[in-house]
PDB file of N, CA and C in Angstrom:
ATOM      1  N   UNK A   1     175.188 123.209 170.316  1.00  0.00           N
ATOM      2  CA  UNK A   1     175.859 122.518 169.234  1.00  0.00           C
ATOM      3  C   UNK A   1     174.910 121.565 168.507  1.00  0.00           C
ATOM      4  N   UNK A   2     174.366 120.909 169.280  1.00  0.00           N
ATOM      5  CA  UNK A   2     173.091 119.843 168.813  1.00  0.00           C
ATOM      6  C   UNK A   2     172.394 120.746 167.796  1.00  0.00           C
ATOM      7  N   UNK A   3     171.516 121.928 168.581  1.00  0.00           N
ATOM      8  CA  UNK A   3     170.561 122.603 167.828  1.00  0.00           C
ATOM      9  C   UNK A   3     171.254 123.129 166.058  1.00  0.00           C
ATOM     10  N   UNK A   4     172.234 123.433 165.935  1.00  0.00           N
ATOM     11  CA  UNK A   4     173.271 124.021 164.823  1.00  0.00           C
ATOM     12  C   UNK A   4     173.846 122.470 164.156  1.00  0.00           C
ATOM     13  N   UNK A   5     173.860 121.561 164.510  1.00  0.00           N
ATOM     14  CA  UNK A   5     173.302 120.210 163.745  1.00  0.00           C
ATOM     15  C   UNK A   5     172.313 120.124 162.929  1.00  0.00           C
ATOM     16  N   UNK A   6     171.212 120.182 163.924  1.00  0.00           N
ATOM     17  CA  UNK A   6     169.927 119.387 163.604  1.00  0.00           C
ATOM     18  C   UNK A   6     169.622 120.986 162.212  1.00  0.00           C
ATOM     19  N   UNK A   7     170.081 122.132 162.313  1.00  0.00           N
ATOM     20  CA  UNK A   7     169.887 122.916 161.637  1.00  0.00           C
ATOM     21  C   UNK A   7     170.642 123.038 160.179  1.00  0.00           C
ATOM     22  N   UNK A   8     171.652 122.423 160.432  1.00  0.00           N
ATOM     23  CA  UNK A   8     172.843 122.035 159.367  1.00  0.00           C
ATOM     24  C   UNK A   8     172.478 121.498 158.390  1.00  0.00           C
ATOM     25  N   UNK A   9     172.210 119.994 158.813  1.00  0.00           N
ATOM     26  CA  UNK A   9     172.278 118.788 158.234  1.00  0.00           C
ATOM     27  C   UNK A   9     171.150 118.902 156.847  1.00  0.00           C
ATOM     28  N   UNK A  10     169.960 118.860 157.608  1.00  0.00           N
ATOM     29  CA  UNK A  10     168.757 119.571 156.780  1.00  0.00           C
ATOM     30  C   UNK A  10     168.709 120.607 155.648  1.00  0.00           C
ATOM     31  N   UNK A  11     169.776 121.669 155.571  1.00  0.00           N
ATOM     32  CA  UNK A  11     169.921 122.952 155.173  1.00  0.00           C
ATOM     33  C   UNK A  11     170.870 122.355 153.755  1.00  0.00           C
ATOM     34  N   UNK A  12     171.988 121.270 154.166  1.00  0.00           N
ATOM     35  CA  UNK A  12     172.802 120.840 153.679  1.00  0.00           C
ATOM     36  C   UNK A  12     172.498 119.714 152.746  1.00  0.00           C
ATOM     37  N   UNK A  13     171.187 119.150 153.354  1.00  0.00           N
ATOM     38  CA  UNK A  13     170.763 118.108 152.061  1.00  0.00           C
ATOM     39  C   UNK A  13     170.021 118.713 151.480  1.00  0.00           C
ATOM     40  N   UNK A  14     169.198 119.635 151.331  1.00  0.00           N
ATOM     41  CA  UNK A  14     168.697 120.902 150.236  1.00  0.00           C
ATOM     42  C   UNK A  14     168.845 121.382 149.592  1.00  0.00           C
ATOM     43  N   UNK A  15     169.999 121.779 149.610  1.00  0.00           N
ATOM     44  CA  UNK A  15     170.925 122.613 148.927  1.00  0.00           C
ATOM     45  C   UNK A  15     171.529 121.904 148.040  1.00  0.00           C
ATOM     46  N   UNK A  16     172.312 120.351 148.308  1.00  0.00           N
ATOM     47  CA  UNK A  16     172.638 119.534 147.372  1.00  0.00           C
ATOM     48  C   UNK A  16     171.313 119.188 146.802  1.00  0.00           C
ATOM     49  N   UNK A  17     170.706 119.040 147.152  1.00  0.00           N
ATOM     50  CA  UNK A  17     169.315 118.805 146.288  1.00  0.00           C
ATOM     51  C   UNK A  17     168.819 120.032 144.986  1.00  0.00           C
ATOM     52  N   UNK A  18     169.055 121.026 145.407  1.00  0.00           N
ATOM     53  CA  UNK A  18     168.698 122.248 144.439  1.00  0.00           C
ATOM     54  C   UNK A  18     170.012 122.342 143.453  1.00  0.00           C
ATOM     55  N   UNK A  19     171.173 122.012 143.869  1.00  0.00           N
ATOM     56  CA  UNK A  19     172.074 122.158 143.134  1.00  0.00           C
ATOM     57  C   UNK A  19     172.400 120.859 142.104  1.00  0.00           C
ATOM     58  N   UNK A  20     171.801 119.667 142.560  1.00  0.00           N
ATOM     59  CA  UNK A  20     171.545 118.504 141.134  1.00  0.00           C
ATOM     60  C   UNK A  20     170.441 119.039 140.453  1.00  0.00           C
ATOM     61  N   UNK A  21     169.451 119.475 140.957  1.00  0.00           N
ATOM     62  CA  UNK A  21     168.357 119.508 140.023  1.00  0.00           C
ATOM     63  C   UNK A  21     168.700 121.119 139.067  1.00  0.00           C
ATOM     64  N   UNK A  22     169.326 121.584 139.603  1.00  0.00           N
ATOM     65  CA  UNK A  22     169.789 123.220 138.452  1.00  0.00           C
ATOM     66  C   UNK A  22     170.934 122.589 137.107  1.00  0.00           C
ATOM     67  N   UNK A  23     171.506 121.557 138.087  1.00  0.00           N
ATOM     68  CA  UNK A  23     172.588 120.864 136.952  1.00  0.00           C
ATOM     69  C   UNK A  23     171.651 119.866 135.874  1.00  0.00           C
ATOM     70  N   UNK A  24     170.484 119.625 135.503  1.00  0.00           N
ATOM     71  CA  UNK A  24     169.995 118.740 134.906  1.00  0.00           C
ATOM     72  C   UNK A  24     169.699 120.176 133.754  1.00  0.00           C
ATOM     73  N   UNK A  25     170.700 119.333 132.346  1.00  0.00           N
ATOM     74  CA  UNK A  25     170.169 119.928 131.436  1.00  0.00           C
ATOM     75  C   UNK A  25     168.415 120.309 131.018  1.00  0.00           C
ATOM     76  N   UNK A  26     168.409 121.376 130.388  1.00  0.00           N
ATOM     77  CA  UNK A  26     166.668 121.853 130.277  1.00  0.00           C
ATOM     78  C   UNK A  26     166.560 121.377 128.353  1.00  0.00           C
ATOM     79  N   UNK A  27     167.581 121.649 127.369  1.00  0.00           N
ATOM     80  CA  UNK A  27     166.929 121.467 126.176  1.00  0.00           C
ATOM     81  C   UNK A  27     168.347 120.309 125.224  1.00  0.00           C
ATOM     82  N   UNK A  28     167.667 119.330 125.086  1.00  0.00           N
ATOM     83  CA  UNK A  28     168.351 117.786 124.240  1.00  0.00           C
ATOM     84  C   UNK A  28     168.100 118.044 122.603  1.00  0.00           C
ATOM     85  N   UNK A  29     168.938 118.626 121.991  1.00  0.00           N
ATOM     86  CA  UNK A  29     168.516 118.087 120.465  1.00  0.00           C
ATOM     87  C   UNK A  29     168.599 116.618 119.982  1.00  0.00           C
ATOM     88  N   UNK A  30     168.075 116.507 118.986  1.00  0.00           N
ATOM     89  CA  UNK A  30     168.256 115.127 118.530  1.00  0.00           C
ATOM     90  C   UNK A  30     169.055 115.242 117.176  1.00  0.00           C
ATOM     91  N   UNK A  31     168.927 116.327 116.411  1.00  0.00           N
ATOM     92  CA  UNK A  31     169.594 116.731 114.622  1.00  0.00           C
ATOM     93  C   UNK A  31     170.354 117.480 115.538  1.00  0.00           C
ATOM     94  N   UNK A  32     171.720 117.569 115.369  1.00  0.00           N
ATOM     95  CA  UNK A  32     172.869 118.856 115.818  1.00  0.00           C
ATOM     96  C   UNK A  32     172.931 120.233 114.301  1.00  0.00           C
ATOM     97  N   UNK A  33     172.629 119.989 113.159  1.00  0.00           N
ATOM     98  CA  UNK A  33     172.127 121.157 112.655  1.00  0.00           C
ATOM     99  C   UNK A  33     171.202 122.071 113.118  1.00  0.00           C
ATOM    100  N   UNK A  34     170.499 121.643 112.934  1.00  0.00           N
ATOM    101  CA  UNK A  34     169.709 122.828 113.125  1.00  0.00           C
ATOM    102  C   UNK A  34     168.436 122.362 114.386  1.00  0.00           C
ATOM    103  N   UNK A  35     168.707 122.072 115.359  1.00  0.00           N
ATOM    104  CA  UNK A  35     167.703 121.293 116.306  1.00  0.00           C
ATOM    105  C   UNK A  35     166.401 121.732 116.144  1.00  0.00           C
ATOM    106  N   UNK A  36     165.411 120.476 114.872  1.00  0.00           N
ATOM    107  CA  UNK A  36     163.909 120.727 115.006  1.00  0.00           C
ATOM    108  C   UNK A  36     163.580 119.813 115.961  1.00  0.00           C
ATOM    109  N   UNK A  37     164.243 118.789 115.984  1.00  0.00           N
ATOM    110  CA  UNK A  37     163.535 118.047 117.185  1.00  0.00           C
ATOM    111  C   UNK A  37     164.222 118.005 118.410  1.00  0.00           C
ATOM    112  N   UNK A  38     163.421 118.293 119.228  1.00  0.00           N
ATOM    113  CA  UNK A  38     164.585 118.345 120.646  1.00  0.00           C
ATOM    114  C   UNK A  38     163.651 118.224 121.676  1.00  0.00           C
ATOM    115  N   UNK A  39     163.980 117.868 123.132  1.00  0.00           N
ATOM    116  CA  UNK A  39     163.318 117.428 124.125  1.00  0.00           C
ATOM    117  C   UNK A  39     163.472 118.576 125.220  1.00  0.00           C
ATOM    118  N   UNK A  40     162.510 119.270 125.707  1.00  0.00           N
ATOM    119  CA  UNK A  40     162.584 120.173 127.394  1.00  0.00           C
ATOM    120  C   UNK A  40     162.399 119.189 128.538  1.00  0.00           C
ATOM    121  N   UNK A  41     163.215 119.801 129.304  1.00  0.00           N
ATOM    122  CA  UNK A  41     162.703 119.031 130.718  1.00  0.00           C
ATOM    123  C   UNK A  41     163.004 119.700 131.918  1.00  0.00           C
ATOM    124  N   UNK A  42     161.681 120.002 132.120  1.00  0.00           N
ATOM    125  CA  UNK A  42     161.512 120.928 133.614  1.00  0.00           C
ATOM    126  C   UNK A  42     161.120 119.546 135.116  1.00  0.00           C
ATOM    127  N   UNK A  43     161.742 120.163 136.202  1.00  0.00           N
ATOM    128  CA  UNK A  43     161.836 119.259 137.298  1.00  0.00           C
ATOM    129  C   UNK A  43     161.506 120.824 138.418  1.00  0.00           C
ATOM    130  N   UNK A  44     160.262 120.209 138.996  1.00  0.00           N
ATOM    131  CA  UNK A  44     159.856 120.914 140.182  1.00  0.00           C
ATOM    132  C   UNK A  44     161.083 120.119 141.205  1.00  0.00           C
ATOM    133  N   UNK A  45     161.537 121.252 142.055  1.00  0.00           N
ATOM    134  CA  UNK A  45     162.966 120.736 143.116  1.00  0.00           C
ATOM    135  C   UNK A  45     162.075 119.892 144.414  1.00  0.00           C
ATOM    136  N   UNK A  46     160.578 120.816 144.867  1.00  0.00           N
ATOM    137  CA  UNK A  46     159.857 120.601 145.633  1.00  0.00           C
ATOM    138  C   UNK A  46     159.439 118.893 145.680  1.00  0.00           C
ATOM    139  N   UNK A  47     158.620 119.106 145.099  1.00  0.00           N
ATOM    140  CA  UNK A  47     157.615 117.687 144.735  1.00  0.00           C
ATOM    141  C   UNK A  47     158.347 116.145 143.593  1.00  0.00           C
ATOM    142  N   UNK A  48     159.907 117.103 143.383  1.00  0.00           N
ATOM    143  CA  UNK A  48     160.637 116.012 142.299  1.00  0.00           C
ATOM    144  C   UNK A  48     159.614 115.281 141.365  1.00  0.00           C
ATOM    145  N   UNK A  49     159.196 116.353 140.840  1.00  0.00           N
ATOM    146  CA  UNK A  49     157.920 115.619 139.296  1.00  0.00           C
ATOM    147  C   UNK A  49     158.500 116.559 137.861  1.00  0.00           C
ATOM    148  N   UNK A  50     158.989 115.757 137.203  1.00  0.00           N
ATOM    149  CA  UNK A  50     159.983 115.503 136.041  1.00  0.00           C
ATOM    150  C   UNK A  50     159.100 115.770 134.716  1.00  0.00           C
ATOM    151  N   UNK A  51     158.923 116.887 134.080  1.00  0.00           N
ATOM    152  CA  UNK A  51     157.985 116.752 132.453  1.00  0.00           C
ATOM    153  C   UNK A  51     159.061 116.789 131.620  1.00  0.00           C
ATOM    154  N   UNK A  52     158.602 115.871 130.748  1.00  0.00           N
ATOM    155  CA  UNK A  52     159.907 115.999 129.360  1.00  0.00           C
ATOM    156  C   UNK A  52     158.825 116.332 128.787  1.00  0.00           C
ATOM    157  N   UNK A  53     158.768 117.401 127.565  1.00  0.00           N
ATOM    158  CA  UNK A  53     158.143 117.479 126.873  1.00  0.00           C
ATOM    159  C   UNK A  53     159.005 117.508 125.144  1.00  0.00           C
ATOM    160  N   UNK A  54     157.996 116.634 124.365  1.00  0.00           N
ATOM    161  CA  UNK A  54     159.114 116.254 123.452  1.00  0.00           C
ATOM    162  C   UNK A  54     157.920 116.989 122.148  1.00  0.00           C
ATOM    163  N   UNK A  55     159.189 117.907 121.240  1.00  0.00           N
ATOM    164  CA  UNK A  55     158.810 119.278 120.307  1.00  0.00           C
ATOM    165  C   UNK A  55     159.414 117.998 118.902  1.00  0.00           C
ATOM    166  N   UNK A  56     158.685 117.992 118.127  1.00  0.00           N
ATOM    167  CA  UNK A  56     158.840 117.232 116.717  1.00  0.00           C
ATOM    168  C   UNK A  56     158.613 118.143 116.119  1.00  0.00           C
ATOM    169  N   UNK A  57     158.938 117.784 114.904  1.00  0.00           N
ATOM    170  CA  UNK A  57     158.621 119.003 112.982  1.00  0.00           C
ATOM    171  C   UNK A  57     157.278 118.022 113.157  1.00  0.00           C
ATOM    172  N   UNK A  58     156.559 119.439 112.924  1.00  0.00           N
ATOM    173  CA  UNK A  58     154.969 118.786 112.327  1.00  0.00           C
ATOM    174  C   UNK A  58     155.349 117.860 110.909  1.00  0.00           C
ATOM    175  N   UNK A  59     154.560 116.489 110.412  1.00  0.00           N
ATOM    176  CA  UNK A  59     154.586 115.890 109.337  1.00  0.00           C
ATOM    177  C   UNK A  59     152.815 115.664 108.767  1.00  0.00           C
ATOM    178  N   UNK A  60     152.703 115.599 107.424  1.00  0.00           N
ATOM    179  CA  UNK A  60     151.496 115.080 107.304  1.00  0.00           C
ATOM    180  C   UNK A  60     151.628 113.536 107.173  1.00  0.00           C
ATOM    181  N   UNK A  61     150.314 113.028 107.767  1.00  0.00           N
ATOM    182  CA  UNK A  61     150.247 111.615 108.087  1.00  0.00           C
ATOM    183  C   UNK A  61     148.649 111.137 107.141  1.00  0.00           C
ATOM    184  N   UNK A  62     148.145 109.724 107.039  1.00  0.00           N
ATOM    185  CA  UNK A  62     147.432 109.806 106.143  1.00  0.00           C
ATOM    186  C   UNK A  62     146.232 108.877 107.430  1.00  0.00           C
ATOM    187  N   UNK A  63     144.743 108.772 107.519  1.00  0.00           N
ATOM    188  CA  UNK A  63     144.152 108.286 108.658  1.00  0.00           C
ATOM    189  C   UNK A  63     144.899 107.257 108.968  1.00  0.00           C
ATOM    190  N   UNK A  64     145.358 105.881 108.610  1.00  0.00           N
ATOM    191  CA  UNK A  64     146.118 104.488 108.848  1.00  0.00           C
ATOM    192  C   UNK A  64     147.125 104.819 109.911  1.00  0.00           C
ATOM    193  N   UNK A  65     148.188 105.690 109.159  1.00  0.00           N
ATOM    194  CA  UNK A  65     149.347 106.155 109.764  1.00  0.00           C
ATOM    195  C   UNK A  65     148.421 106.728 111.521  1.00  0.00           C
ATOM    196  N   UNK A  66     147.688 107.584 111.671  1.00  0.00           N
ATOM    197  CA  UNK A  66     147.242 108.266 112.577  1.00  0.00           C
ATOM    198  C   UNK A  66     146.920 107.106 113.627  1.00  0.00           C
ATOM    199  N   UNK A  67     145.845 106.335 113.317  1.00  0.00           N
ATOM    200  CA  UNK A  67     146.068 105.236 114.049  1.00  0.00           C
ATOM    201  C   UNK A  67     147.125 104.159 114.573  1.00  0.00           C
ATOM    202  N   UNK A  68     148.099 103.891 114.008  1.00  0.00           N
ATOM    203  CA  UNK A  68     149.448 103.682 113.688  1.00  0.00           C
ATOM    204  C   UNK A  68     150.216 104.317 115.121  1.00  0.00           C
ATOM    205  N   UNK A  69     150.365 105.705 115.167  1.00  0.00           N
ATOM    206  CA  UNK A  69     151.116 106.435 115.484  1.00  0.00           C
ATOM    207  C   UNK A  69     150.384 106.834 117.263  1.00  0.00           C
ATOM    208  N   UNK A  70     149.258 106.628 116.912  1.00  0.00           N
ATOM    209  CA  UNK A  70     148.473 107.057 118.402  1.00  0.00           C
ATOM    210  C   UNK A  70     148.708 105.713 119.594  1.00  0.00           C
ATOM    211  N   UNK A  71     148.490 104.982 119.144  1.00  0.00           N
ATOM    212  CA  UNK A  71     149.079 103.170 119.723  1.00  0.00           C
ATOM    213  C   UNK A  71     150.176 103.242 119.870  1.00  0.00           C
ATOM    214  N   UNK A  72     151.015 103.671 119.070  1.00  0.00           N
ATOM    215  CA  UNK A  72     152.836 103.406 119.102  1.00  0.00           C
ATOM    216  C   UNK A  72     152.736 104.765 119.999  1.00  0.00           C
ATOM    217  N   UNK A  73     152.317 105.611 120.272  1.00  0.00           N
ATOM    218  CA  UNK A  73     152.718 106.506 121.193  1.00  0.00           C
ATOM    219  C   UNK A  73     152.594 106.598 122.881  1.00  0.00           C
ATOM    220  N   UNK A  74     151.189 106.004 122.889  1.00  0.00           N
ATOM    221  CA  UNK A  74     150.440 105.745 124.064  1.00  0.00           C
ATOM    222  C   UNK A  74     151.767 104.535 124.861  1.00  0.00           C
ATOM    223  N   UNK A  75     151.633 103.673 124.048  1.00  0.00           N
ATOM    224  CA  UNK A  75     152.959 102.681 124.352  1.00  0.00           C
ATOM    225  C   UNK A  75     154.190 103.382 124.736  1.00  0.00           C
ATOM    226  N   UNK A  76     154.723 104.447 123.984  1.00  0.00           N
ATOM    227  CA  UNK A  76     155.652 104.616 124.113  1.00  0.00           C
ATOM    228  C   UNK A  76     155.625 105.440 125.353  1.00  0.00           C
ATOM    229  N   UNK A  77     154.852 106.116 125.390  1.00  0.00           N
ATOM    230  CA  UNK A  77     154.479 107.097 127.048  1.00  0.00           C
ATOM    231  C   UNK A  77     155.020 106.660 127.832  1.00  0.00           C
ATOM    232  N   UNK A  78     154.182 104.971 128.139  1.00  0.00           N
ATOM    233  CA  UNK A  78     153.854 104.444 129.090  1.00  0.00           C
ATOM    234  C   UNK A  78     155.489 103.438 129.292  1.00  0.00           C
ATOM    235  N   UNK A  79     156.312 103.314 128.709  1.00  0.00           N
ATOM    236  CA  UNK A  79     157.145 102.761 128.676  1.00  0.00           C
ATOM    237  C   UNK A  79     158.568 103.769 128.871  1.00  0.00           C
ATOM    238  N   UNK A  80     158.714 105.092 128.200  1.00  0.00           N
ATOM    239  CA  UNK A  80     159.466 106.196 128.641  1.00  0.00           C
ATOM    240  C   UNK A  80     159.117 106.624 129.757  1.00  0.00           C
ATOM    241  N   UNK A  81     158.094 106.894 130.569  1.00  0.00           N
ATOM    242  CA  UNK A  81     158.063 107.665 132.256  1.00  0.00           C
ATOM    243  C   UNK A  81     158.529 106.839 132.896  1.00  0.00           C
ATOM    244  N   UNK A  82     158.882 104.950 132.731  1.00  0.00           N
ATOM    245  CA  UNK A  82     158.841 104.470 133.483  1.00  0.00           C
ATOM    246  C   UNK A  82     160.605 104.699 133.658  1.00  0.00           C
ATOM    247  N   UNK A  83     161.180 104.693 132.543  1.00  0.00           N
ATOM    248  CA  UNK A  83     162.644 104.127 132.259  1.00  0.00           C
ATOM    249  C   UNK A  83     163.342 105.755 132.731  1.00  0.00           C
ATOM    250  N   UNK A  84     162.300 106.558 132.503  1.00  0.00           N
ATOM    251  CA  UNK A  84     163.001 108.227 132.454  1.00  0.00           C
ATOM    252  C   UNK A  84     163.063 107.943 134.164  1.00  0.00           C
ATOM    253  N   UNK A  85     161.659 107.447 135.075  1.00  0.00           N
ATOM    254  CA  UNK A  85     161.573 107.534 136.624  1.00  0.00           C
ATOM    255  C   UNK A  85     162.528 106.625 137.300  1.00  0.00           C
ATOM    256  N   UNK A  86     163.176 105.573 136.754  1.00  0.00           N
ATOM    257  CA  UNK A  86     164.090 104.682 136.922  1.00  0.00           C
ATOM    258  C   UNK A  86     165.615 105.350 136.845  1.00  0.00           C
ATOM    259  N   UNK A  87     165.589 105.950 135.878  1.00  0.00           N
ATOM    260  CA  UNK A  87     167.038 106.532 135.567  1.00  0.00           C
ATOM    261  C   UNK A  87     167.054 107.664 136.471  1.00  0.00           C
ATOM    262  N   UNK A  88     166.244 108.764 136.697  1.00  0.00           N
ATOM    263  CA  UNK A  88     166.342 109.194 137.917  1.00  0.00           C
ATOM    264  C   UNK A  88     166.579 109.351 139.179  1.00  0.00           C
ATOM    265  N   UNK A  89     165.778 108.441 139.612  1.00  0.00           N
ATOM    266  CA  UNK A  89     166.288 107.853 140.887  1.00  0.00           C
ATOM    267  C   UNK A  89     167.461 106.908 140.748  1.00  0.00           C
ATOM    268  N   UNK A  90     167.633 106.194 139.985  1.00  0.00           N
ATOM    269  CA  UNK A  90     169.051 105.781 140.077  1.00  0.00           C
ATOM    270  C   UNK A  90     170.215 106.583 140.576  1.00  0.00           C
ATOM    271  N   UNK A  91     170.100 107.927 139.228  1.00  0.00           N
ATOM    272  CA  UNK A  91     170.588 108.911 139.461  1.00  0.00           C
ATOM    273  C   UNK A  91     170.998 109.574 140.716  1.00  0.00           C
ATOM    274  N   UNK A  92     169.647 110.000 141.399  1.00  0.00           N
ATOM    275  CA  UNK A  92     169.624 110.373 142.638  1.00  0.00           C
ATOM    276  C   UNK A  92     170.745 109.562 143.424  1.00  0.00           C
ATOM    277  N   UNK A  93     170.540 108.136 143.760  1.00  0.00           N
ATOM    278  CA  UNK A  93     170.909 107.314 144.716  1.00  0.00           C
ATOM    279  C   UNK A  93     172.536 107.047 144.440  1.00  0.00           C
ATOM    280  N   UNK A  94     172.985 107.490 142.656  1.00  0.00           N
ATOM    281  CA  UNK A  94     174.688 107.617 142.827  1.00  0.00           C
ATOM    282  C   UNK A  94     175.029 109.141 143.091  1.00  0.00           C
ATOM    283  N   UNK A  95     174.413 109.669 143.391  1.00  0.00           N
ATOM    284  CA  UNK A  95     174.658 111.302 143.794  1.00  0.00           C
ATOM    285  C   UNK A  95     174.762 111.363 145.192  1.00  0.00           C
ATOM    286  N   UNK A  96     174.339 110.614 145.741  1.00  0.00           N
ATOM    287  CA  UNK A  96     173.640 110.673 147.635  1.00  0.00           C
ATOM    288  C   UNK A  96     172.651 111.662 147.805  1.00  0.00           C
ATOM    289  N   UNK A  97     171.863 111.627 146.713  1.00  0.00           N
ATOM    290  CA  UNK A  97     170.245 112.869 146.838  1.00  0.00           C
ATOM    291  C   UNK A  97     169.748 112.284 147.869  1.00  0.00           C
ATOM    292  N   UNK A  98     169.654 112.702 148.921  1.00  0.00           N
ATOM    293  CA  UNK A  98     169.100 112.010 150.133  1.00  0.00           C
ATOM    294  C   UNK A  98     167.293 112.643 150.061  1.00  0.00           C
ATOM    295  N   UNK A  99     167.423 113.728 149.667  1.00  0.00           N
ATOM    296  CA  UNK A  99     165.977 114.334 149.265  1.00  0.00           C
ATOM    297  C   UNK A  99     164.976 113.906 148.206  1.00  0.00           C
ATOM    298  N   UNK A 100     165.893 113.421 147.405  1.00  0.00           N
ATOM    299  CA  UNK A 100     165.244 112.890 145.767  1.00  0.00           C
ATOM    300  C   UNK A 100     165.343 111.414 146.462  1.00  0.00           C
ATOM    301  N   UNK A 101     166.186 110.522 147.305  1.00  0.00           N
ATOM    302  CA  UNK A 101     165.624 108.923 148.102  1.00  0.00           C
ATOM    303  C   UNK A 101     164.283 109.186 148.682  1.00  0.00           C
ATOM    304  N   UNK A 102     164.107 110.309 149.437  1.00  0.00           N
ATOM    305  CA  UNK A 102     162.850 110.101 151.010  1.00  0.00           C
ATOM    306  C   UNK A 102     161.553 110.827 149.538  1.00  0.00           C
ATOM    307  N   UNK A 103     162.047 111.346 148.598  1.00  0.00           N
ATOM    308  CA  UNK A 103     160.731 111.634 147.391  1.00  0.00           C
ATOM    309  C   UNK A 103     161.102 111.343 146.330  1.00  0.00           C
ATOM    310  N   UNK A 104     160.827 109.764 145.982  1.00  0.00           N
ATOM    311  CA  UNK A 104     161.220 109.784 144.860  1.00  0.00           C
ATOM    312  C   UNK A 104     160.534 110.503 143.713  1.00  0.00           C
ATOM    313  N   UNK A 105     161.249 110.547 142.251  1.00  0.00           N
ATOM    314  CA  UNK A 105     161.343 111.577 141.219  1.00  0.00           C
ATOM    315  C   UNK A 105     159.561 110.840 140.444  1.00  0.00           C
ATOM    316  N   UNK A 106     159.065 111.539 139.915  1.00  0.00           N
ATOM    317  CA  UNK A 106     158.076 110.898 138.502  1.00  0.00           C
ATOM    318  C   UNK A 106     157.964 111.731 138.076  1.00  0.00           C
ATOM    319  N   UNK A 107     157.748 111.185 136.589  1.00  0.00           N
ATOM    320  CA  UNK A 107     157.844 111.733 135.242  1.00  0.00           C
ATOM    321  C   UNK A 107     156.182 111.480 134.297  1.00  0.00           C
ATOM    322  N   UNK A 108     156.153 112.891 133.632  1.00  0.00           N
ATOM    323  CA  UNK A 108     154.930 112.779 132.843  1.00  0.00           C
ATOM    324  C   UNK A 108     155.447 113.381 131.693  1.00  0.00           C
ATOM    325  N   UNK A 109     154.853 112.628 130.654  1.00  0.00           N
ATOM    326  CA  UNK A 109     155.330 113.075 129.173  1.00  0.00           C
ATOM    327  C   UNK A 109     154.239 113.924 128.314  1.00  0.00           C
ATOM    328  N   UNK A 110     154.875 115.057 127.203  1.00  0.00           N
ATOM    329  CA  UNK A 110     153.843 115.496 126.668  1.00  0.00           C
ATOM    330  C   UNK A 110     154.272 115.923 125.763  1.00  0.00           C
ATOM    331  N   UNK A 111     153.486 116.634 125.104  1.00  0.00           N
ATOM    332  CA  UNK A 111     154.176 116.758 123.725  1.00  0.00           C
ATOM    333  C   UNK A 111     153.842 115.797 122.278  1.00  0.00           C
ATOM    334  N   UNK A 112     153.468 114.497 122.571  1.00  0.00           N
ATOM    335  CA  UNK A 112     153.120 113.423 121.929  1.00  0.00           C
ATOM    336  C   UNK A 112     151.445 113.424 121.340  1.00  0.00           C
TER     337      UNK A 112
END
């Protein structure tokens, strides 16, 4: 009975584990016409490492703007993985992800 425990339990937090991470939407529009801008997000179940990768309409920009936009982005990176890795594990911890607690989730952004 022990052994069919210790075999259970394990099998059973996995499985809830694969089954939050299949439930995490993969594509976010931002325009509901016609979605040019919209966000992917793939999550390895294994290693819980989170890529959003975020798809914009190409724009032309002029050098100022470029500089402008490379600073405001770098910032913004560094300030979205943190809030995306926060909301995650939050996540996790009102779910009872007992798998996504003992590893927590991180996030890398791209696309930018």
């Amino acid at each position: 009975m022990k052994r069919l425990i210790f075999f259970l339990a394990p099998t059973a937090i996995i499985m809830w584990h694969l089954l939050l991470c299949a439930m995490t939407p993969t594509v976010v529009c931002f325009d509901e016409q016609n979605c040019r801008s919209f966000v992917t997000n793939n999550i390895n179940p294994l290693t819980d490492h989170m890529t959003i990768r975020i798809h914009e309409p190409v724009s032309q920009n002029s050098d100022d703007d470029e500089v402008f936009l490379a600073s405001f982005k770098s910032g913004f990176e560094f300030g979205f993985s943190v809030v995306a890795e926060n909301r995650a594990n939050r996540i996790a911890h009102e779910n009872f992800d007992l798998y996504a607690m003992v590893f927590p989730y991180t996030v890398s952004l791209e696309g930018l």
